[in-house]
N, C-alpha and C. Protein backbone atom coordinates (compact mmCIF):
# COMPACT_ATOMS: atom_id res chain seq x y z
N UNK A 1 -2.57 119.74 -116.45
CA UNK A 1 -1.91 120.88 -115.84
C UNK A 1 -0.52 120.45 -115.37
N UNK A 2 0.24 120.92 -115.63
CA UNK A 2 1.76 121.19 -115.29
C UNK A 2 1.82 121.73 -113.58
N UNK A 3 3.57 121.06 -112.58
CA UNK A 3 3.19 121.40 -111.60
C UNK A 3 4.60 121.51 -111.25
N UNK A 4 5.22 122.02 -110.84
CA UNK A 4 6.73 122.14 -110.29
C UNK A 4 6.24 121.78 -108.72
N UNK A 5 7.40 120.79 -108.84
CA UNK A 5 7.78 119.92 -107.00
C UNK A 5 9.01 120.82 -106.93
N UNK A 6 9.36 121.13 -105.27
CA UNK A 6 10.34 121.75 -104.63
C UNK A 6 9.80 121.25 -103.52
N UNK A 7 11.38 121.43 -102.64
CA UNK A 7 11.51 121.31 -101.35
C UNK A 7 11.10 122.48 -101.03
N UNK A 8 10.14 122.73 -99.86
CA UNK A 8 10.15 124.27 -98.77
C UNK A 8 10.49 123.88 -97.46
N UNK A 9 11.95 124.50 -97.85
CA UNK A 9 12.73 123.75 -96.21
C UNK A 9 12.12 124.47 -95.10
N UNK A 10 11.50 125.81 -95.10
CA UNK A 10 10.92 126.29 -93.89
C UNK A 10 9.70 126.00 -93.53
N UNK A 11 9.24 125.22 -94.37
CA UNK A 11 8.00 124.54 -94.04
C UNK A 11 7.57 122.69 -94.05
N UNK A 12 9.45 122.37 -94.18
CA UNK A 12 9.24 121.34 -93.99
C UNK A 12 8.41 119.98 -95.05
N UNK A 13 8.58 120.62 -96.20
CA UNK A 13 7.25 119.60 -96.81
C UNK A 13 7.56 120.13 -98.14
N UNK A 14 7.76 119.03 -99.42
CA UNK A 14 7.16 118.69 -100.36
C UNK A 14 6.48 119.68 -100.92
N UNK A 15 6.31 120.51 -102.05
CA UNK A 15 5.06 121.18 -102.43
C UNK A 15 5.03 120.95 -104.12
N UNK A 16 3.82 121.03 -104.98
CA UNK A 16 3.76 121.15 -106.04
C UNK A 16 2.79 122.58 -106.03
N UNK A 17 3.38 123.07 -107.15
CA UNK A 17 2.83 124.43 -107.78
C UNK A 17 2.75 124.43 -108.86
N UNK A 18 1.65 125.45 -109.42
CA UNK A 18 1.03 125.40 -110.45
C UNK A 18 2.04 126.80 -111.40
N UNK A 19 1.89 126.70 -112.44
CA UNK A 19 2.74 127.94 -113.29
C UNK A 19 2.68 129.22 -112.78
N UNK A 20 1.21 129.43 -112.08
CA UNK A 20 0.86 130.90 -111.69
C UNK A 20 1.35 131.16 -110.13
N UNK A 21 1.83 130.18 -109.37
CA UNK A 21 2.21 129.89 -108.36
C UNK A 21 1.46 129.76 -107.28
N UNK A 22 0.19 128.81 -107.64
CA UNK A 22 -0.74 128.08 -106.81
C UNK A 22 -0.82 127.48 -106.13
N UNK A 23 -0.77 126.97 -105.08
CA UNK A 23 0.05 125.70 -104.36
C UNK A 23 -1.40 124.62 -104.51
N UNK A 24 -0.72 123.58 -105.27
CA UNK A 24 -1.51 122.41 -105.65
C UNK A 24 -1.46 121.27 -104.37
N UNK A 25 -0.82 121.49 -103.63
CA UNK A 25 -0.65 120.13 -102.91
C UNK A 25 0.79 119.86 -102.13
N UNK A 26 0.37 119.25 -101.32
CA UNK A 26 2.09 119.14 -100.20
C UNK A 26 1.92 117.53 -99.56
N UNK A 27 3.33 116.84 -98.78
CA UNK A 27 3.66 116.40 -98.44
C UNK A 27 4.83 116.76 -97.56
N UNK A 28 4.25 116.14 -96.13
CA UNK A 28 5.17 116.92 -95.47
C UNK A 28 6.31 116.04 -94.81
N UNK A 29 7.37 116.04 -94.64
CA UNK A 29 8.77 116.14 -94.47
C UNK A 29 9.81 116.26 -93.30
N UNK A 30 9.51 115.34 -92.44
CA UNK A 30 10.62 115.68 -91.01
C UNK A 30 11.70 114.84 -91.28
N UNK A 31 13.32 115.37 -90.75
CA UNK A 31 13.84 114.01 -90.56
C UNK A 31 14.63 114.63 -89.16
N UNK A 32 14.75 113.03 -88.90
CA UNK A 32 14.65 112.42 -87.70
C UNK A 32 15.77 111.72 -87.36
N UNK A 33 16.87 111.80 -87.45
CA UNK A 33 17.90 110.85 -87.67
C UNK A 33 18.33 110.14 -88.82
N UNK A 34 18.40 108.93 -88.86
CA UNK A 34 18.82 108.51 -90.00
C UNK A 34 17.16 107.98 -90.90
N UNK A 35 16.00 108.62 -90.24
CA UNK A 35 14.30 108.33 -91.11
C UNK A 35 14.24 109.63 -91.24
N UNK A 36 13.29 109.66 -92.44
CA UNK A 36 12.08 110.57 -92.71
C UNK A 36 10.75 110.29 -92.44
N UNK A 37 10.28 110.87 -91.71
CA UNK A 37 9.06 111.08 -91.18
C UNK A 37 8.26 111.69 -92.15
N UNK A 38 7.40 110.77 -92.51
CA UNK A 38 6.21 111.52 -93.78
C UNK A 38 4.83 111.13 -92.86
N UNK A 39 4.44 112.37 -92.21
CA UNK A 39 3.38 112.09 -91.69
C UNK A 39 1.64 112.56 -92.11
N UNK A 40 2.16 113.76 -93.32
CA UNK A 40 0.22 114.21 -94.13
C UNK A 40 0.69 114.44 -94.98
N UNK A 41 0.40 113.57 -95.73
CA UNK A 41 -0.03 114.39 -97.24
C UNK A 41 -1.27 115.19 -97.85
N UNK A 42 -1.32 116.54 -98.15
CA UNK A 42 -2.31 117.08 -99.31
C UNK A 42 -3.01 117.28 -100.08
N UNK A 43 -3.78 117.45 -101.25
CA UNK A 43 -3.83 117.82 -102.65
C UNK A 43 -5.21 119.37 -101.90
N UNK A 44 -4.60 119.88 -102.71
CA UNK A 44 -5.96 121.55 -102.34
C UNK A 44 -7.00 121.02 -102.80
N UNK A 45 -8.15 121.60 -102.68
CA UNK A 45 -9.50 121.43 -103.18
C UNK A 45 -8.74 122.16 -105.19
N UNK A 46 -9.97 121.10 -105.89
CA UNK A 46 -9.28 121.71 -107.32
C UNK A 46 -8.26 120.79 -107.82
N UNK A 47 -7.33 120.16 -107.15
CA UNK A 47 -6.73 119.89 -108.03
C UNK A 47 -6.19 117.75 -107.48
N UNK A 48 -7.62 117.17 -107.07
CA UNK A 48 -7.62 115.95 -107.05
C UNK A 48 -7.87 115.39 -108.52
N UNK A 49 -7.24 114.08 -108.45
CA UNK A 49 -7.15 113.38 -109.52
C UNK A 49 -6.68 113.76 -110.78
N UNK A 50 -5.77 114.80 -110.11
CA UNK A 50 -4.57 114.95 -111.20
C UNK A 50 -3.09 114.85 -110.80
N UNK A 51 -3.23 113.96 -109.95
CA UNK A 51 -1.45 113.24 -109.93
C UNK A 51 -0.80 114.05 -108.95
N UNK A 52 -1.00 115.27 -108.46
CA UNK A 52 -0.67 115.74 -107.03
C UNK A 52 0.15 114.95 -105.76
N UNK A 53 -1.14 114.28 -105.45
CA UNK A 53 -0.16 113.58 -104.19
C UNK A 53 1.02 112.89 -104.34
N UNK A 54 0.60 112.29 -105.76
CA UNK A 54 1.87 111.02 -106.06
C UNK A 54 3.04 111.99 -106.85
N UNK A 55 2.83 113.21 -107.31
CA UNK A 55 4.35 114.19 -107.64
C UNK A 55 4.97 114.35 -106.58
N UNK A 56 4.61 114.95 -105.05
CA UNK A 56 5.07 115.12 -104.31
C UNK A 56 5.46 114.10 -103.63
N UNK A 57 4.77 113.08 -103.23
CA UNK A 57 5.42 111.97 -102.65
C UNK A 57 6.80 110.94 -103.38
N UNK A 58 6.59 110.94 -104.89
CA UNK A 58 7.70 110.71 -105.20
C UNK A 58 9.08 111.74 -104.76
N UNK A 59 8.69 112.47 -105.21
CA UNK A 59 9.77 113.58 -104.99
C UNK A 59 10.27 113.60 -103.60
N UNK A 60 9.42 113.31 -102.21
CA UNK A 60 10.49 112.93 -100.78
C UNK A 60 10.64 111.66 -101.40
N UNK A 61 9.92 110.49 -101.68
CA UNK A 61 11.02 109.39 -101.61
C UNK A 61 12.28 109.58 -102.12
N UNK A 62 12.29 110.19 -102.96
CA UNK A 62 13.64 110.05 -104.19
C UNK A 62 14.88 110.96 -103.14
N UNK A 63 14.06 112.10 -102.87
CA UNK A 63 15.27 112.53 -101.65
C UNK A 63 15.56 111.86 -100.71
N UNK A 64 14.56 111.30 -99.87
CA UNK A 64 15.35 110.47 -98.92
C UNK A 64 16.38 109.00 -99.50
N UNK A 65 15.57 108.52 -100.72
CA UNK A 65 16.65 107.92 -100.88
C UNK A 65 18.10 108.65 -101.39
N UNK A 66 18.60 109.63 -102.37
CA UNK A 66 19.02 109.87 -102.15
C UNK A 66 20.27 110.33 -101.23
N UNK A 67 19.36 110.64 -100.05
CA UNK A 67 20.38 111.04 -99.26
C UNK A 67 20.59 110.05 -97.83
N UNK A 68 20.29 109.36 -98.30
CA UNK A 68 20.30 107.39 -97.68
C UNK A 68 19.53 107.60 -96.47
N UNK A 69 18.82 107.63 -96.64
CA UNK A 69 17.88 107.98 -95.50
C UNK A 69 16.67 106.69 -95.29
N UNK A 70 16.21 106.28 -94.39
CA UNK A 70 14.78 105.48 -94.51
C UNK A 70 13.56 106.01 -94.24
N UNK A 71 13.02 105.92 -94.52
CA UNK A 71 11.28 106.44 -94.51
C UNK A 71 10.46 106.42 -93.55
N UNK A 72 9.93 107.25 -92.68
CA UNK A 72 8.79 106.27 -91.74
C UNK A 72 7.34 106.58 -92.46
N UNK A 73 6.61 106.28 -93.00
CA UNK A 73 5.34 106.68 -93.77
C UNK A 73 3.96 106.73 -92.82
N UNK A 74 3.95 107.42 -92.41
CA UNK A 74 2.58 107.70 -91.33
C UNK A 74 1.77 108.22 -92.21
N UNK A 75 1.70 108.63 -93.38
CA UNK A 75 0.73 109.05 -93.90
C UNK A 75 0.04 107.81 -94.77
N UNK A 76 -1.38 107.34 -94.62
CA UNK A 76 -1.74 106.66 -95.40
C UNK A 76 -1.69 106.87 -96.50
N UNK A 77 -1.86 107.84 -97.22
CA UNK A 77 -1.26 108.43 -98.78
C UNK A 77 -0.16 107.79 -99.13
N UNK A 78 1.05 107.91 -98.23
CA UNK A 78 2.17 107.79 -98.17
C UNK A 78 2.72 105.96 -98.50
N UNK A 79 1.76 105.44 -97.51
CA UNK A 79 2.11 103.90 -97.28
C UNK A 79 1.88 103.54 -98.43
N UNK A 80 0.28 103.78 -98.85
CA UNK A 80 -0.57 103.54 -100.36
C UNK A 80 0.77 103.80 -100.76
N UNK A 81 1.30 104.61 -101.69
CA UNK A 81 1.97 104.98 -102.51
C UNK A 81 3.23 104.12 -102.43
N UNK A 82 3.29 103.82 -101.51
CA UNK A 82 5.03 102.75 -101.93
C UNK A 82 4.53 101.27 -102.05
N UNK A 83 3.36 101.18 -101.28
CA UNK A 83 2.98 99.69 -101.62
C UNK A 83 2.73 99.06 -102.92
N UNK A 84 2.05 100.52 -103.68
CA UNK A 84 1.80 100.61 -105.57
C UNK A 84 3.13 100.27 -106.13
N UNK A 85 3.96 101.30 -105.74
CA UNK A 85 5.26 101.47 -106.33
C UNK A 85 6.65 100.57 -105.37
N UNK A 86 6.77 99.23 -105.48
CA UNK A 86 7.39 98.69 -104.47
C UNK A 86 9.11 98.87 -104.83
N UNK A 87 9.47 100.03 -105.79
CA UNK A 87 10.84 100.08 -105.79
C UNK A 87 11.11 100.85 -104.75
N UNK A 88 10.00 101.54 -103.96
CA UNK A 88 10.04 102.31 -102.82
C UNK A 88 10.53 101.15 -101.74
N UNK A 89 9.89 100.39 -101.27
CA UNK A 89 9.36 99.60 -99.92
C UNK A 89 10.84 99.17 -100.05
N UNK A 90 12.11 98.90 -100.34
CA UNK A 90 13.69 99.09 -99.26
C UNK A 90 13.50 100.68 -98.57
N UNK A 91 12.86 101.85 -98.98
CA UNK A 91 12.94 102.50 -98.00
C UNK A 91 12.75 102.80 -96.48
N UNK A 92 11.66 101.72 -96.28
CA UNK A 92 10.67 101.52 -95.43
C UNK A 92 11.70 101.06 -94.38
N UNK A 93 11.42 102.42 -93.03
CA UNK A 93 12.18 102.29 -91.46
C UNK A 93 11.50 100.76 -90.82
């Protein structure tokens, strides 16, 4: 299944959606100064173990790096996920 990531700035968080406009899963999104605060990540019932958490969580890392920002990862999802992927961990506040 196919999933479009966007920012939902009024809600603060990460989302992937499904074509029909399902919401598959979120990661949520504070910043804080010069960190991002990633404190829960998601996936809905339905749609585990299909790559969910890790679409959305890439997608804030890449913005915060981006926009030079550092990370604070409170979400165990979150930590998992950069520890896998250590081109993340220079993000790390």
């Amino acid at each position: 299944m196919e999933f479009t990531v966007s920012f939902n700035e009024q809600a603060n968080r990460f989302e992937a959606v499904t074509d029909d406009g399902t919401l598959a899963g979120f990661t949520e999104y504070h910043v804080e100064g010069e960190t991002v605060v990633m404190p829960h990540t998601v996936t809905e019932d339905g749609f585990e173990g299909q790559g969910v958490g890790s679409k959305v969580v890439k997608a804030a890392l890449e913005a915060a790096r981006g926009d030079g920002k550092k990370v604070d990862p409170k979400c165990p999802f979150v930590a998992s996920y950069i520890e896998r992927h250590q081109e993340y961990a220079d993000l790390v506040a």
